[in-house]
C-alpha atoms as a PDB file:
ATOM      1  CA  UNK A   1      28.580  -0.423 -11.948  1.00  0.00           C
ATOM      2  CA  UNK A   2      27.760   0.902  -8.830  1.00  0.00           C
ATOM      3  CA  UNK A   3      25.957   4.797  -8.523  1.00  0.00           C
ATOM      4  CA  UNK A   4      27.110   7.167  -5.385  1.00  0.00           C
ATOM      5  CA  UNK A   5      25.057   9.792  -4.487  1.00  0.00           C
ATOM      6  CA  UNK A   6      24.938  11.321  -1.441  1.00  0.00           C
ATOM      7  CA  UNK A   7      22.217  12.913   0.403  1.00  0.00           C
ATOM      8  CA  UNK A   8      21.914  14.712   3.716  1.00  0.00           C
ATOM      9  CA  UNK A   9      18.270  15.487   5.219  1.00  0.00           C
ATOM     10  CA  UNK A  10      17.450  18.795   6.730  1.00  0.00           C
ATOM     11  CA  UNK A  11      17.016  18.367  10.700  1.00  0.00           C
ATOM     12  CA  UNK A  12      13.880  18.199  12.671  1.00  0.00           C
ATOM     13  CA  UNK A  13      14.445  19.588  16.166  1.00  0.00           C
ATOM     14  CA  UNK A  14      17.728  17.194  16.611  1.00  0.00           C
ATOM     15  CA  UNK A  15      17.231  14.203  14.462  1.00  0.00           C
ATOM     16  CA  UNK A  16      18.794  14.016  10.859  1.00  0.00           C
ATOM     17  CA  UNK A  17      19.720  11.126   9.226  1.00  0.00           C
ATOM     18  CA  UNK A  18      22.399  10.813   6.550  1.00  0.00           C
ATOM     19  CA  UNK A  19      21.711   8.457   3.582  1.00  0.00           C
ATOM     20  CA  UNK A  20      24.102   7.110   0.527  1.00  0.00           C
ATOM     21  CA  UNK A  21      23.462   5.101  -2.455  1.00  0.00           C
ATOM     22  CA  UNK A  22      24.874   2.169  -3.122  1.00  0.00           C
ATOM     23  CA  UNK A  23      23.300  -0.142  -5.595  1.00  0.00           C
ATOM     24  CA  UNK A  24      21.275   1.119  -8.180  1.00  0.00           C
ATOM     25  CA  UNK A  25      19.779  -2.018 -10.230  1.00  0.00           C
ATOM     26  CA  UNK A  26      20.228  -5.511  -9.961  1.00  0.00           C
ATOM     27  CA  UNK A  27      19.230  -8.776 -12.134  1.00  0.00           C
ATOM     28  CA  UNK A  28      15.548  -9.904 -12.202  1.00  0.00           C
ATOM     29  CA  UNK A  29      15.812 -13.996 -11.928  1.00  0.00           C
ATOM     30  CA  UNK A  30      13.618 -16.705 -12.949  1.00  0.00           C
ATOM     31  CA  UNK A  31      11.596 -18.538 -10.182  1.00  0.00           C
ATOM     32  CA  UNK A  32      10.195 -21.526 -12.432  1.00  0.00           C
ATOM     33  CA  UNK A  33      11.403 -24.995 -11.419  1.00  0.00           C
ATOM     34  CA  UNK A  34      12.159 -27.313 -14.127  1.00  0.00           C
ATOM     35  CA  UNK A  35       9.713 -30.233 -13.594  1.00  0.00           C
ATOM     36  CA  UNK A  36       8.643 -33.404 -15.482  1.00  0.00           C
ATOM     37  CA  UNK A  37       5.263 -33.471 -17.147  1.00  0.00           C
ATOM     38  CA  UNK A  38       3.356 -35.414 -14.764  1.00  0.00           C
ATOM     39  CA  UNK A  39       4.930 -34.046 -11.385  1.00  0.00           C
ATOM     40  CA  UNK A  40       3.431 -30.343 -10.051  1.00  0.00           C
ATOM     41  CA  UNK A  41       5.963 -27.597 -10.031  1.00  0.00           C
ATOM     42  CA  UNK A  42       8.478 -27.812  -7.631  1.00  0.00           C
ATOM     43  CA  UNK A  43       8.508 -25.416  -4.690  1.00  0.00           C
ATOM     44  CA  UNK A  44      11.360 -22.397  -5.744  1.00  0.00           C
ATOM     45  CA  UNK A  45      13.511 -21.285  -3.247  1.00  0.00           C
ATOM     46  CA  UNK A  46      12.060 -17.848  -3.678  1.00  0.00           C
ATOM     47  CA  UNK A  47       8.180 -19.274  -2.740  1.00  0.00           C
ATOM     48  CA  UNK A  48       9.504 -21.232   0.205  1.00  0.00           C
ATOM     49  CA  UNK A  49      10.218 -17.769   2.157  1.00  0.00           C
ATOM     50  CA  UNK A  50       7.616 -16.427   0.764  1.00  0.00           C
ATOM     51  CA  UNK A  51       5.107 -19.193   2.716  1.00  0.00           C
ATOM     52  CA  UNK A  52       7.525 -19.104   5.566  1.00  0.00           C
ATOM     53  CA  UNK A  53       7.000 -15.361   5.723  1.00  0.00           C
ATOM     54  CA  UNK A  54       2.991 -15.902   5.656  1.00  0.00           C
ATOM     55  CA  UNK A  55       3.335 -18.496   8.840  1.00  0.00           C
ATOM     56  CA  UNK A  56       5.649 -16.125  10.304  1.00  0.00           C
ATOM     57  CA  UNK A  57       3.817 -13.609  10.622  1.00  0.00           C
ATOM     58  CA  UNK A  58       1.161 -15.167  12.490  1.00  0.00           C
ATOM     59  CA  UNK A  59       3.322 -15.290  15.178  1.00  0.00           C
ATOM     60  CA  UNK A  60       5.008 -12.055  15.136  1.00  0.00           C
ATOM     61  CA  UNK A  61       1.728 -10.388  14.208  1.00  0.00           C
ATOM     62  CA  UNK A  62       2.992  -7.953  11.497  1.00  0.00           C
ATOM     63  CA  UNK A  63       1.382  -7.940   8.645  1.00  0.00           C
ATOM     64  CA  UNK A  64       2.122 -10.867   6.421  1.00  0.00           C
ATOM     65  CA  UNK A  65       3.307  -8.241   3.521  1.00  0.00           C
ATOM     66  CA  UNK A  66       5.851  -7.112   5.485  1.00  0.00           C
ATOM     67  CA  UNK A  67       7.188 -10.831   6.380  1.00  0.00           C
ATOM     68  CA  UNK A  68       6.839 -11.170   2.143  1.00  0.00           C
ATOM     69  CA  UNK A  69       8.909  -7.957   1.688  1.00  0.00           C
ATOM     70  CA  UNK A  70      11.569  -9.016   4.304  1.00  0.00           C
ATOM     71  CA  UNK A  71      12.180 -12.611   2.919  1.00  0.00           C
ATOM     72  CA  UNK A  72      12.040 -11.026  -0.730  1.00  0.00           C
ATOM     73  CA  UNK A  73      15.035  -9.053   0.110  1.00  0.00           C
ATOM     74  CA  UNK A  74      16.677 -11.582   1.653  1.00  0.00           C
ATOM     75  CA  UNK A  75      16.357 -13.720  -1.060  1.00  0.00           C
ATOM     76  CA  UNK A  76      17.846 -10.556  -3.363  1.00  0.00           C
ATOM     77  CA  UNK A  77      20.682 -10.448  -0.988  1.00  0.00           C
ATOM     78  CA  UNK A  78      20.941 -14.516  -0.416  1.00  0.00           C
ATOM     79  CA  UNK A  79      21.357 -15.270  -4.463  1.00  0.00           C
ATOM     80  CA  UNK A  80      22.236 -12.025  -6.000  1.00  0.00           C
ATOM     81  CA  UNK A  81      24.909 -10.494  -3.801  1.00  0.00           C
ATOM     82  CA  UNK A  82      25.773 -13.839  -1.820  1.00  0.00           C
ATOM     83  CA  UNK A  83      25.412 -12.183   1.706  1.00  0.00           C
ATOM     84  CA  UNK A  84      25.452 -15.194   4.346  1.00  0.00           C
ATOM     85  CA  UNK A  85      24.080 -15.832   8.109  1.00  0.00           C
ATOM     86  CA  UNK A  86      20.887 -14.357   7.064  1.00  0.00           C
ATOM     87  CA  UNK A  87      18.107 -13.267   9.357  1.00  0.00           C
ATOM     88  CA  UNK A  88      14.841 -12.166   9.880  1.00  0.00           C
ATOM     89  CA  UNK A  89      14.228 -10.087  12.777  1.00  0.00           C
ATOM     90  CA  UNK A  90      11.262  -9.030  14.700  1.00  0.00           C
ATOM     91  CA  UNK A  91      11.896  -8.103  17.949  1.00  0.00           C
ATOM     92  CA  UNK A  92      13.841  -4.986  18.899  1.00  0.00           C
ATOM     93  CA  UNK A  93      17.212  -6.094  20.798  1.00  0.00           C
ATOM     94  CA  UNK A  94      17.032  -3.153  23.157  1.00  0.00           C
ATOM     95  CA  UNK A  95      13.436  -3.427  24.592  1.00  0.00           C
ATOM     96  CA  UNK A  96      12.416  -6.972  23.546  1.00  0.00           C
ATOM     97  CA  UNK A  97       9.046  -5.562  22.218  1.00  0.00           C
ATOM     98  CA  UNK A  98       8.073  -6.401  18.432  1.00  0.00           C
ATOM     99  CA  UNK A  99       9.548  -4.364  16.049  1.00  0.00           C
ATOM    100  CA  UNK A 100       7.673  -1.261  13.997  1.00  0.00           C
ATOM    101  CA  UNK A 101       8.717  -4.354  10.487  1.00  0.00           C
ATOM    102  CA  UNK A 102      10.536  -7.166  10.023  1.00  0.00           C
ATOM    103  CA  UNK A 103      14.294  -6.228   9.773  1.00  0.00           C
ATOM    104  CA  UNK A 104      17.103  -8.166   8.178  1.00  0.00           C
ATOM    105  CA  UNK A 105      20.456  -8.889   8.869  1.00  0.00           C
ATOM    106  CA  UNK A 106      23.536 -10.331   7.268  1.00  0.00           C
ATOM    107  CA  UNK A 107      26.828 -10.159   6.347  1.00  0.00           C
ATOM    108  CA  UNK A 108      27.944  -8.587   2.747  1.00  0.00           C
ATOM    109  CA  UNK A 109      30.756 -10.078   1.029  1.00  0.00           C
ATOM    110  CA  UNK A 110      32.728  -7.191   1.177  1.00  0.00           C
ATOM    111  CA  UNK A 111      32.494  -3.939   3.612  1.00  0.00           C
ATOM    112  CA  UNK A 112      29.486  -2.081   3.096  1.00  0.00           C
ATOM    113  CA  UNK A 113      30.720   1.034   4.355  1.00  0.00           C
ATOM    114  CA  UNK A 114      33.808   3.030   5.044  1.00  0.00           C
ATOM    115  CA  UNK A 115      33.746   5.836   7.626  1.00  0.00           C
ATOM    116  CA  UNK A 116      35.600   8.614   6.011  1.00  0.00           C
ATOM    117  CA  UNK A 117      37.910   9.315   9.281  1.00  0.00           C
ATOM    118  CA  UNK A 118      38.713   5.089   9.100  1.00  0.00           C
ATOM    119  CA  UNK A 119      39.429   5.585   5.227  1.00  0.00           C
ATOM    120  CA  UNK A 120      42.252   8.352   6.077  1.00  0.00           C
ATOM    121  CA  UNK A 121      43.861   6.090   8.939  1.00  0.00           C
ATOM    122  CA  UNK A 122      43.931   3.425   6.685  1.00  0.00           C
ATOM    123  CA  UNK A 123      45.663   5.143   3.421  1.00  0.00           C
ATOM    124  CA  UNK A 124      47.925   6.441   6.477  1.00  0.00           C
ATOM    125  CA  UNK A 125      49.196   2.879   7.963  1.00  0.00           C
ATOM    126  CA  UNK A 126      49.525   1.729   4.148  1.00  0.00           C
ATOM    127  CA  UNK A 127      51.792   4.602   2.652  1.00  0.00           C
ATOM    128  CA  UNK A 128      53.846   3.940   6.228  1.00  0.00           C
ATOM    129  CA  UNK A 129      54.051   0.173   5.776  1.00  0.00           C
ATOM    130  CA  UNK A 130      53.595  -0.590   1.751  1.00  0.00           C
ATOM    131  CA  UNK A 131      51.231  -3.288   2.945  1.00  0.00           C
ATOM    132  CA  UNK A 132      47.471  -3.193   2.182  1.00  0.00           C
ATOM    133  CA  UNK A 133      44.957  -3.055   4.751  1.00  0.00           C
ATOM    134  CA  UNK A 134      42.219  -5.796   4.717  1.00  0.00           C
ATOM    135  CA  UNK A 135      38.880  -4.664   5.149  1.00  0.00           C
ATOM    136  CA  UNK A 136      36.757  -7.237   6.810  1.00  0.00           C
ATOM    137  CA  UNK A 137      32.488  -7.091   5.891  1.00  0.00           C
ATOM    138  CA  UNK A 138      30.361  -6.490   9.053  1.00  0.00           C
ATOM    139  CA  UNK A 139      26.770  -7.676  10.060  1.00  0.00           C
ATOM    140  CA  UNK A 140      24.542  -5.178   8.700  1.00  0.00           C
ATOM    141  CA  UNK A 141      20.952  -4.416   9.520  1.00  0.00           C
ATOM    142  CA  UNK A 142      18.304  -4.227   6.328  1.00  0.00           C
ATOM    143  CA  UNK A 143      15.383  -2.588   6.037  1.00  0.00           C
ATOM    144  CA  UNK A 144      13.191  -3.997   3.817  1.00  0.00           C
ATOM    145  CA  UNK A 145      10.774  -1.288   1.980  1.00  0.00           C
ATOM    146  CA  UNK A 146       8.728  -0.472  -1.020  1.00  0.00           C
ATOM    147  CA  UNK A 147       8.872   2.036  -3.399  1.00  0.00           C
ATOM    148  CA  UNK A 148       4.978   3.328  -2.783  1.00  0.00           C
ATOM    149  CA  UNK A 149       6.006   3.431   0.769  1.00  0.00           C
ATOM    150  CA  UNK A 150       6.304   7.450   2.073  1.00  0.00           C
ATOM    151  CA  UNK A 151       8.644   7.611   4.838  1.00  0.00           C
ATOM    152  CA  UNK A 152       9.181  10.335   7.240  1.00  0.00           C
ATOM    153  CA  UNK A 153      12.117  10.868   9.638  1.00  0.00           C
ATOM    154  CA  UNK A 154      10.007  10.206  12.785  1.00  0.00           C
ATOM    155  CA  UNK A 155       9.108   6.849  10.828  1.00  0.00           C
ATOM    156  CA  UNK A 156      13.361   6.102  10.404  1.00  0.00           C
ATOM    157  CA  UNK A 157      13.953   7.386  14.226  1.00  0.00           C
ATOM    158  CA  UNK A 158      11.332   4.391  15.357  1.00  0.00           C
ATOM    159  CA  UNK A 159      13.314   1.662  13.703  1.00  0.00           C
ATOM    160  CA  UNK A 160      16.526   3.170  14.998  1.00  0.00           C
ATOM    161  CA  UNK A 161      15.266   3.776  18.561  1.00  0.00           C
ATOM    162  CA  UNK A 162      14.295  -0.030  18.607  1.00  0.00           C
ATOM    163  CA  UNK A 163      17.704  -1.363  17.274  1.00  0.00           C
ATOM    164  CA  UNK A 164      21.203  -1.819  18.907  1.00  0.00           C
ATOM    165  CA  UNK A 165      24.318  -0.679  17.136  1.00  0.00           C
ATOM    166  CA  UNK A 166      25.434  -4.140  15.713  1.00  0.00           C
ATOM    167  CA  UNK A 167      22.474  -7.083  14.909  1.00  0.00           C
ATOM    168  CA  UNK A 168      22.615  -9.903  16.802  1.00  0.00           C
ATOM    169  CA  UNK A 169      24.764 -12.395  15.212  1.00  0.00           C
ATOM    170  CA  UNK A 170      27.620 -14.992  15.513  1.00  0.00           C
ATOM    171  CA  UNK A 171      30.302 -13.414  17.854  1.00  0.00           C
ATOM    172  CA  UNK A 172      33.255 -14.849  15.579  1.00  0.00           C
ATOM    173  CA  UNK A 173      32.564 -12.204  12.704  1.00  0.00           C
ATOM    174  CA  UNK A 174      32.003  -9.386  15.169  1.00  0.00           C
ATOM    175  CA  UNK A 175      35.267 -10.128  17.406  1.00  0.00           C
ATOM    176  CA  UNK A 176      37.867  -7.401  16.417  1.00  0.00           C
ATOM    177  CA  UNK A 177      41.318  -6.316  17.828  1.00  0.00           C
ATOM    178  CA  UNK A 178      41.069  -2.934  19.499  1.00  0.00           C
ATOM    179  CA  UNK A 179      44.523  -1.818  17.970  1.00  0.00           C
ATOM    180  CA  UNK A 180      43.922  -2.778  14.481  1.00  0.00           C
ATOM    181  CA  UNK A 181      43.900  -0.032  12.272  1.00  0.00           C
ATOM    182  CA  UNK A 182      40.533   1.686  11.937  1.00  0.00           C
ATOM    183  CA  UNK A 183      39.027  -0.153  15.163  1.00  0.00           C
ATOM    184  CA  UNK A 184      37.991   2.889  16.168  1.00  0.00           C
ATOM    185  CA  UNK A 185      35.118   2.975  13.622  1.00  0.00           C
ATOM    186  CA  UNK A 186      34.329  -0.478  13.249  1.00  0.00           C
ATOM    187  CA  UNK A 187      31.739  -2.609  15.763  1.00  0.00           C
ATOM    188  CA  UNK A 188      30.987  -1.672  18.382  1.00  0.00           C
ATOM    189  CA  UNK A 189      32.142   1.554  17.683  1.00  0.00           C
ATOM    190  CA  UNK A 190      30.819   2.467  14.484  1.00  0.00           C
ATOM    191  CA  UNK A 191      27.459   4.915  14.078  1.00  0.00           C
ATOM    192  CA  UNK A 192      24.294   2.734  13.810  1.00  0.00           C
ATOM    193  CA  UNK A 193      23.361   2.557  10.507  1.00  0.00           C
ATOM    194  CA  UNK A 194      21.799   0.196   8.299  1.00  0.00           C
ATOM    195  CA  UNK A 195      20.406  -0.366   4.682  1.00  0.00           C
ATOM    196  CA  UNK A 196      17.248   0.752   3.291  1.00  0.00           C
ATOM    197  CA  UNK A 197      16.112  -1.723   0.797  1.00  0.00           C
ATOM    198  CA  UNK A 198      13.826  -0.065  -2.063  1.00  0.00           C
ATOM    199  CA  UNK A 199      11.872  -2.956  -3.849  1.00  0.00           C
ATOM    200  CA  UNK A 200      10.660  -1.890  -7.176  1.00  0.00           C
ATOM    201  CA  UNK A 201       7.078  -3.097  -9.012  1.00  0.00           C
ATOM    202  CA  UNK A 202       9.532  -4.793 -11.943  1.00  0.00           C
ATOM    203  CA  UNK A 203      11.652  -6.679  -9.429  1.00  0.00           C
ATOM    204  CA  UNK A 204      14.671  -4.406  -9.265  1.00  0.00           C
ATOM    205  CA  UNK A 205      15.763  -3.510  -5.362  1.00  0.00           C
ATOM    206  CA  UNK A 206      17.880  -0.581  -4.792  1.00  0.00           C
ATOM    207  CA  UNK A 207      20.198  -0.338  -1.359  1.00  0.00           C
ATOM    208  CA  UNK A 208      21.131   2.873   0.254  1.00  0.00           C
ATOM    209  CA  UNK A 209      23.132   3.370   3.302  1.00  0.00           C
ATOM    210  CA  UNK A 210      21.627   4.939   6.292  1.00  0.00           C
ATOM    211  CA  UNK A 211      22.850   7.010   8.764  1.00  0.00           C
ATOM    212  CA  UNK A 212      21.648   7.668  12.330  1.00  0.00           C
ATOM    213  CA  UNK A 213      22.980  11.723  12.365  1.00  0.00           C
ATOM    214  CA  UNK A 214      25.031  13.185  10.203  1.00  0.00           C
ATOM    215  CA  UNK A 215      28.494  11.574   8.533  1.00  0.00           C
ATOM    216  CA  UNK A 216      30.849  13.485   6.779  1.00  0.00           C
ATOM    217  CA  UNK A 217      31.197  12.986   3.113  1.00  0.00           C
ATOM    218  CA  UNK A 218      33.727  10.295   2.204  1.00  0.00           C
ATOM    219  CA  UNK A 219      36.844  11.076   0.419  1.00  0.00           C
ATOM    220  CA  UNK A 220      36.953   9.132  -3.213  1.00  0.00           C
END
């Protein structure tokens, strides 16, 4: 079962952030490989990014840790939550300079996140019609942290200064009709956000939705 909590962080000068919870534990897997007696271990899927992550960051030149952090959550989101088009991201896609970490992005199975005004016009066009409204996922950004990290809101406003509204991704899942209902908080038009990824010592990774200013509370 999922947890919701919601909480909303005081303002310094004029940047606030607004932050959700969505997942609160998820499955710790087993890595080993099944192997023969006399052949070494076979490489898991799971130490493949991990050594990807080390050569990566030789070229990005962010600390390898963070490269290990990033690919750990995308494996988390890869095999336990079956996101797809999965990416690693290091450079900002607004000034082309390296990133403050490495960033994810992907898109959920489902919608990660209903704006609470889209939610109303969308119980509104299905009591009109009797027909249910489908609710596409999006690309979402991913922030990959852990929990002995202390974060400030100066430290959120870097990564959100640095990234666009939508991650760069395939055009065909971000296309959208403008007179759909609830286009008008979808895309291009949504509020930047993105997920903060909490990795835990035993494994477990925790998401919460992030919000660049405040959001109203939903409506359950």
């Amino acid at each position: 079962d999922l947890t919701r909590a919601e909480l909303n962080s005081p303002a310094e000068g004029q940047y606030c952030l607004s932050i959700r919870i969505i997942t609160s534990k998820s499955k710790r897997l087993n890595h080993t490989m099944a192997t023969s007696d006399n052949e070494p271990p076979t490489e898991s899927a799971l130490q493949a990014l991990l050594s990807a992550a080390s050569q990566a960051s030789k070229t990005s030149g962010l600390p390898a840790h963070l490269h290990q952090l990033a690919a750990t959550v995308l494996y988390n989101l890869q095999y336990q939550h079956e996101w797809t088009e999965l990416s690693i991201q290091t450079t900002s896609t607004i000034t082309g300079s390296t990133l403050p970490r490495p960033l994810v992005s992907g898109i959920p199975p489902i919608r990660a996140y209903v704006h609470p005004d889209e939610q109303a016009e969308i119980l509104k066009a299905e009591h009109k019609t009797g027909q249910s409204v489908t609710l596409s996922p999006e690309r979402e950004w991913v922030l990959p942290t852990h929990i002995n990290e202390k974060w400030s809101l100066k430290k959120f406003a870097e990564i959100f200064d640095a990234i666009e509204t939508l991650p760069p991704g395939s055009t065909d899942t971000l296309e959208q009709d403008e007179d759909e209902v609830g286009a008008g908080w979808r895309g291009k038009n949504r509020q930047k956000r993105l997920l903060l990824s909490t990795l835990h010592d035993d494994s477990r990774v925790v998401y919460y939705i992030v919000h660049d200013g405040i959001v109203k509370p939903r409506q359950n």
